[in-house]
N, C-alpha and C. Protein backbone atom coordinates (compact mmCIF):
# COMPACT_ATOMS: atom_id res chain seq x y z
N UNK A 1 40.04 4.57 58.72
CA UNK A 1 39.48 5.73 58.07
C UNK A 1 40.55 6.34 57.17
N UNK A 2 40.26 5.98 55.94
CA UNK A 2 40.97 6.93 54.70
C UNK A 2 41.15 8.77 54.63
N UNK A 3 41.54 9.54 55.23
CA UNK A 3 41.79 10.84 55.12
C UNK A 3 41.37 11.88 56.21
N UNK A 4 41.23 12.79 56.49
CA UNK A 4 41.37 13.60 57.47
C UNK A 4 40.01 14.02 57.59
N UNK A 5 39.79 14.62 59.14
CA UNK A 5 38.83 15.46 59.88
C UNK A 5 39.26 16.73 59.31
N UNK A 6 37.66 17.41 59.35
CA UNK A 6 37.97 18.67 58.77
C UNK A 6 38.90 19.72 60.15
N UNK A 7 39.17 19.53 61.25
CA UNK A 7 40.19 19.71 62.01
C UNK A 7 41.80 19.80 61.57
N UNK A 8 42.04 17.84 60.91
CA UNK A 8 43.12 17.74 60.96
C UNK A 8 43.70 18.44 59.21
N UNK A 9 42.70 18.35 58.71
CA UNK A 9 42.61 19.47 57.10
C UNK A 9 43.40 20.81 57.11
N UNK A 10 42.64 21.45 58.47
CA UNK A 10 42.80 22.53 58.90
C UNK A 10 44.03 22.75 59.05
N UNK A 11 44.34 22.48 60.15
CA UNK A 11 46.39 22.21 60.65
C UNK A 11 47.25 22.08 59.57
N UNK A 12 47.00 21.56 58.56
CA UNK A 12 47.76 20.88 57.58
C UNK A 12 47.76 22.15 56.01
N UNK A 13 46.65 22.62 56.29
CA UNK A 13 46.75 23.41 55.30
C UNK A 13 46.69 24.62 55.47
N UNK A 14 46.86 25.17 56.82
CA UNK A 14 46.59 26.84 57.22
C UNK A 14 45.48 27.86 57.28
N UNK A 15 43.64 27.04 56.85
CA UNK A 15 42.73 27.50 56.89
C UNK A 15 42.21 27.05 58.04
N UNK A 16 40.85 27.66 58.68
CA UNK A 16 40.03 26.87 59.75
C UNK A 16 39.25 26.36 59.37
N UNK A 17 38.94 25.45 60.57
CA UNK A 17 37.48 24.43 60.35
C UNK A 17 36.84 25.10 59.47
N UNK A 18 36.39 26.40 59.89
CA UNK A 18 34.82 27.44 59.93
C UNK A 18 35.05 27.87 58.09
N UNK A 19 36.84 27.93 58.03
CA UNK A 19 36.84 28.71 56.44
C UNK A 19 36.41 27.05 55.14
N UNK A 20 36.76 26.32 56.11
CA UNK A 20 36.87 24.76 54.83
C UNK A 20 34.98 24.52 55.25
N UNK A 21 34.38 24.73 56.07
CA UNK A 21 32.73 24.43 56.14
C UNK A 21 32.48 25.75 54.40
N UNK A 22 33.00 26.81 54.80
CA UNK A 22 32.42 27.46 54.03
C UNK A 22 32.81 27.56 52.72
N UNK A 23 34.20 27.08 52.54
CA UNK A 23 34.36 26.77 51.19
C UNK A 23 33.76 25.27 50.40
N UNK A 24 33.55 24.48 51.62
CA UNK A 24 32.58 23.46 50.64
C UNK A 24 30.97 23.80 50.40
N UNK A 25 30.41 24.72 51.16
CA UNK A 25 28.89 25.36 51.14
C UNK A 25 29.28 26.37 49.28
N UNK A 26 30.07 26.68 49.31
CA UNK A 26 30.57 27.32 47.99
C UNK A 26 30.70 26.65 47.13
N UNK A 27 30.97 25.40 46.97
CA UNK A 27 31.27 24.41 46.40
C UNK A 27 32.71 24.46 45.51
N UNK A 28 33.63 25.07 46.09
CA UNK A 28 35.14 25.20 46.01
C UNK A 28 36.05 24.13 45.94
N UNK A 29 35.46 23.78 47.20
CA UNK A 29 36.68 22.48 47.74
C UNK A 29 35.72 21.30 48.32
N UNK A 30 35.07 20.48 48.05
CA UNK A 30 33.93 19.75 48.18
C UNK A 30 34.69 18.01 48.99
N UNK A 31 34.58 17.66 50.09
CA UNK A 31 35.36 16.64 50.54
C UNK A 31 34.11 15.17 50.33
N UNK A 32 35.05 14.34 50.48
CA UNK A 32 33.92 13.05 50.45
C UNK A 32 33.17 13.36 51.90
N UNK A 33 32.51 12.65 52.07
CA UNK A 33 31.35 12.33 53.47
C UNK A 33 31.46 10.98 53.58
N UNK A 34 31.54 10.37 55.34
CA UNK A 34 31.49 8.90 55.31
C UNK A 34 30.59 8.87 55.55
N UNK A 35 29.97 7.34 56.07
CA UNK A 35 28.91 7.17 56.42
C UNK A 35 28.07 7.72 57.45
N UNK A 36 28.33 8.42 57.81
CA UNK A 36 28.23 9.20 59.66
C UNK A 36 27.92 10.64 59.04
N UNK A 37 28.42 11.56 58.05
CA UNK A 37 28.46 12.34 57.36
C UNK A 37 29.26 13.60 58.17
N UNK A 38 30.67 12.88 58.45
CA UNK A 38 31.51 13.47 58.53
C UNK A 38 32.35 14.02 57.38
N UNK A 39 33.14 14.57 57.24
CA UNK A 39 33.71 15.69 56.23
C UNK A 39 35.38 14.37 56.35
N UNK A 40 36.11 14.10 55.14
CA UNK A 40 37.33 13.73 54.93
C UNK A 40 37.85 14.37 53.34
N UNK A 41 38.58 14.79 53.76
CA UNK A 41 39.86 15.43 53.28
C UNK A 41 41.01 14.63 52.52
N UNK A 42 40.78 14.05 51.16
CA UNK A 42 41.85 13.51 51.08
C UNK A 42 43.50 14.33 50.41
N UNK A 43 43.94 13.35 49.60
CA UNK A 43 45.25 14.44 49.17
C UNK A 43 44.81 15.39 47.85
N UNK A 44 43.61 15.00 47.40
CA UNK A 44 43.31 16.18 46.26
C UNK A 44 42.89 17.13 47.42
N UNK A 45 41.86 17.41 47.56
CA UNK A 45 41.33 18.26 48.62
C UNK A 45 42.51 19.37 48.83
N UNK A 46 43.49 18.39 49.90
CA UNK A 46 44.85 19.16 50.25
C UNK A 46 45.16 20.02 49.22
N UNK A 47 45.09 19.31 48.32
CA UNK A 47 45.74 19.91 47.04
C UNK A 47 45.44 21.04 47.47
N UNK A 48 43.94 21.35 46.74
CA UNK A 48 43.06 22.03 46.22
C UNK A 48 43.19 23.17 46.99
N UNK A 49 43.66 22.75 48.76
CA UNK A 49 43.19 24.05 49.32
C UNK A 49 44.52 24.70 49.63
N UNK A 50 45.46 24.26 49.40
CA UNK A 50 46.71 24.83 49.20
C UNK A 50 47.13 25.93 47.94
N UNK A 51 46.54 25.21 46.75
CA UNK A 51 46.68 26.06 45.48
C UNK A 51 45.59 27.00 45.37
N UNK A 52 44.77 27.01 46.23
CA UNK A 52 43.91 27.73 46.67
C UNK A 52 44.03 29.09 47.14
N UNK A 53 44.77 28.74 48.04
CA UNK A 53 45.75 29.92 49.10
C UNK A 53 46.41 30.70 47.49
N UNK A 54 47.70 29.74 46.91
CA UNK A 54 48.71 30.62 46.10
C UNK A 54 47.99 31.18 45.26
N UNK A 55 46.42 30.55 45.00
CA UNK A 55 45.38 31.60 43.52
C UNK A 55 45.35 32.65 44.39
N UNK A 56 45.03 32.66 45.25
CA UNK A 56 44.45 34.03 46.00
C UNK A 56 45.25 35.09 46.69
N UNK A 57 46.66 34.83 46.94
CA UNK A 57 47.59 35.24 47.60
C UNK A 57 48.07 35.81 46.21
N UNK A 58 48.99 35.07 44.83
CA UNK A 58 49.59 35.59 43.78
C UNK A 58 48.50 36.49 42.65
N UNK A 59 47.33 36.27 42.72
CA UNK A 59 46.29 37.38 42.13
C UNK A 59 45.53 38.36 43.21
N UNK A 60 45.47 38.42 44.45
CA UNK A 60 45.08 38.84 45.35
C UNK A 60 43.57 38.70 45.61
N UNK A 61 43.12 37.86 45.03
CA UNK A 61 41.54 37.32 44.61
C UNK A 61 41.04 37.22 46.07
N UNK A 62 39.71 37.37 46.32
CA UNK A 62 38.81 37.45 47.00
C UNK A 62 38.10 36.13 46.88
N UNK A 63 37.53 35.13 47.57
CA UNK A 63 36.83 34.01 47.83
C UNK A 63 35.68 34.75 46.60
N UNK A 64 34.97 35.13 46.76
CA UNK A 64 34.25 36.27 46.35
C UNK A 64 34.40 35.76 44.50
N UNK A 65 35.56 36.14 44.35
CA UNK A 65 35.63 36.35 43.29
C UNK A 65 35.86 34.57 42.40
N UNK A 66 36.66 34.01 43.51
CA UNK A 66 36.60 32.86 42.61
C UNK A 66 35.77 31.76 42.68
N UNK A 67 34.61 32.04 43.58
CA UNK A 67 33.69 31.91 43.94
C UNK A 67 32.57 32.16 42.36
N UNK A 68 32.81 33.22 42.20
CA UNK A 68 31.87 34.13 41.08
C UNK A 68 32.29 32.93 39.60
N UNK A 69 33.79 32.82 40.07
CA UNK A 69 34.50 32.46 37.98
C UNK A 69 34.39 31.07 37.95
N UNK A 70 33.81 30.34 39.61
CA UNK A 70 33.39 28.69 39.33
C UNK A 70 32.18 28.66 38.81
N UNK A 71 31.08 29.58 39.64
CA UNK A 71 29.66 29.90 38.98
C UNK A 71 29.79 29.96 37.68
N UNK A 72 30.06 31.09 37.45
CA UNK A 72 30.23 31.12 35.75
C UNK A 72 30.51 29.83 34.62
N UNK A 73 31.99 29.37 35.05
CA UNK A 73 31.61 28.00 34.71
C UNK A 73 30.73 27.20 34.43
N UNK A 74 30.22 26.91 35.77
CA UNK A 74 29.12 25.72 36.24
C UNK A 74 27.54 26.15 35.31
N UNK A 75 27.92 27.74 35.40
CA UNK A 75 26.40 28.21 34.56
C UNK A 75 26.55 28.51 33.05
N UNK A 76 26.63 28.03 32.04
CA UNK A 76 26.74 28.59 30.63
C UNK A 76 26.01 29.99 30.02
N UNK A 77 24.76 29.89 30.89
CA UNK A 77 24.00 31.19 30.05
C UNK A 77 24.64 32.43 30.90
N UNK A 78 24.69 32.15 32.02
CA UNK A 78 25.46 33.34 32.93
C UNK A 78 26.92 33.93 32.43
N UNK A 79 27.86 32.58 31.82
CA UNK A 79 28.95 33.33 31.41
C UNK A 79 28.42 33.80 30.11
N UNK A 80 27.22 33.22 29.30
CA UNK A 80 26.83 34.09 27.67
C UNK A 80 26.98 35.49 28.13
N UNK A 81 25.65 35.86 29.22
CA UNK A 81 25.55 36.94 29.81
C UNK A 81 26.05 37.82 30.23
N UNK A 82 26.92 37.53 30.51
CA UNK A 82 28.14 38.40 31.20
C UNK A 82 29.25 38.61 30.19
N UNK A 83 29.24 37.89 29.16
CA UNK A 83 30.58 37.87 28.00
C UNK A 83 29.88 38.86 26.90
N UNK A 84 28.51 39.20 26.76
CA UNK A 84 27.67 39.50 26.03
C UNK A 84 27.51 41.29 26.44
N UNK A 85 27.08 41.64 28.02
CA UNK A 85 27.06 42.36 28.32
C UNK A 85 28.34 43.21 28.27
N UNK A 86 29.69 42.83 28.84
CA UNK A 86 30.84 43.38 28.51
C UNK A 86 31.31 43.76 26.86
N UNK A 87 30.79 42.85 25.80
CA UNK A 87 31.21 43.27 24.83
C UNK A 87 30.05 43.81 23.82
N UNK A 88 29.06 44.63 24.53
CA UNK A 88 28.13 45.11 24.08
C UNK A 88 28.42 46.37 23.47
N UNK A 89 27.71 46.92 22.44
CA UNK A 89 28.27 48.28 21.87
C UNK A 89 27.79 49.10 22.83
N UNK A 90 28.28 50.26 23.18
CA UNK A 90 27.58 51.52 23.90
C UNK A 90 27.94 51.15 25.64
N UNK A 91 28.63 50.01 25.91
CA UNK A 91 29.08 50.18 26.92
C UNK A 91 30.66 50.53 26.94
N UNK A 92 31.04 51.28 27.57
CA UNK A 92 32.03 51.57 28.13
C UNK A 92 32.76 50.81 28.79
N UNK A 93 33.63 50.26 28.32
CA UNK A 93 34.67 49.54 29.43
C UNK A 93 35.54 50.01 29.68
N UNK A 94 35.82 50.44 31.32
CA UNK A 94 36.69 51.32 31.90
C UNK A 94 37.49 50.22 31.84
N UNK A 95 38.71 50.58 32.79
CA UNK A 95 40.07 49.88 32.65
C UNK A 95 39.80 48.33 33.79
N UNK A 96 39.01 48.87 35.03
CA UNK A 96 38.83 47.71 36.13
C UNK A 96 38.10 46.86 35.41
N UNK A 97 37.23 46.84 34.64
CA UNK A 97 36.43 46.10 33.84
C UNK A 97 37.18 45.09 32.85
N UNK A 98 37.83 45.64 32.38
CA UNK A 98 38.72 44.87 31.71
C UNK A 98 39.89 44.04 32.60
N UNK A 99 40.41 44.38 33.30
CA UNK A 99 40.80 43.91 34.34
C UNK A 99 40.11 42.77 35.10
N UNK A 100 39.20 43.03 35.83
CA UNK A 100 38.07 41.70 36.13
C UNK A 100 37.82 41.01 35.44
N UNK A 101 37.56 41.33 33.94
CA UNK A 101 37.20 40.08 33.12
C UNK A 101 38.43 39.18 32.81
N UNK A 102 39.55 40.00 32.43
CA UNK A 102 40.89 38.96 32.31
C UNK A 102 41.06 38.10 33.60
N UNK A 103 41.11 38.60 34.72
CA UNK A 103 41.28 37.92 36.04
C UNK A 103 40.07 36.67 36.14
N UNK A 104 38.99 36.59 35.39
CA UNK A 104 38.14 35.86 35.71
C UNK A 104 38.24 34.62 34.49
N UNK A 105 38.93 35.23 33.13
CA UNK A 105 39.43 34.61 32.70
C UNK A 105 40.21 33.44 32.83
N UNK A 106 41.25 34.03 33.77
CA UNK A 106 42.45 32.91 33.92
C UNK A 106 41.52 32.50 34.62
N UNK A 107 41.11 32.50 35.64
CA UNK A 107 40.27 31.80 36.31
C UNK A 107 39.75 30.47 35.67
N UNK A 108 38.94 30.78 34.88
CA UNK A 108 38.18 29.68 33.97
C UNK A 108 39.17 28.71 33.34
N UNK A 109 40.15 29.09 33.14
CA UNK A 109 41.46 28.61 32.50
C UNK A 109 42.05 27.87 33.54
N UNK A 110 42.13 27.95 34.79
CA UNK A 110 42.73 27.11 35.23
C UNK A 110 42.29 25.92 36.45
């Protein structure tokens, strides 16, 4: 067997079982399935959920949030929508607003 139980994932990268079930239901960190449709973990994965941690630890990001800036991605009319609504005349953009959108920015960026 080529790569890890979502157990031995766990140990290795400092999240739990319960947080890596729910970051692949998010579609964050998405592992192969064998035939049995067990969960393996290879070294991207690892990667993924390591640089994972430092996105969220060095921006202080919320699952939540980068959760929101993969959607966006994945959806084109949603980021129109949302890029559209923010730079609409007659809205007000307070300072957090601007703030969230840069943060969601890099996001997309990286």
């Amino acid at each position: 067997m080529d790569g890890l139980t979502v157990g031995q994932a766990a140990a290795r990268t400092g999240w739990s079982p319960r947080m890596l079930r729910y970051l692949e239901r998010a579609a964050l960190v998405v592992p192969r399935r064998t035939a049995s449709a067990y969960r393996l973990y290879g070294a991207g994965e690892l990667d993924q959920l390591r640089a994972l941690r430092t996105l969220r630890e060095r921006f202080r990001l919320e699952l939540t949030d980068v959760g929101f800036a993969a959607r966006m991605r994945r959806d084109p009319e949603l980021r129109a929508e949302v890029e559209n609504w923010l730079s609409a005349s007659g809205v007000h953009t307070v300072h957090w607003v601007d703030w969230e959108q840069q943060k969601h920015e890099r996001l997309l960026v990286a």
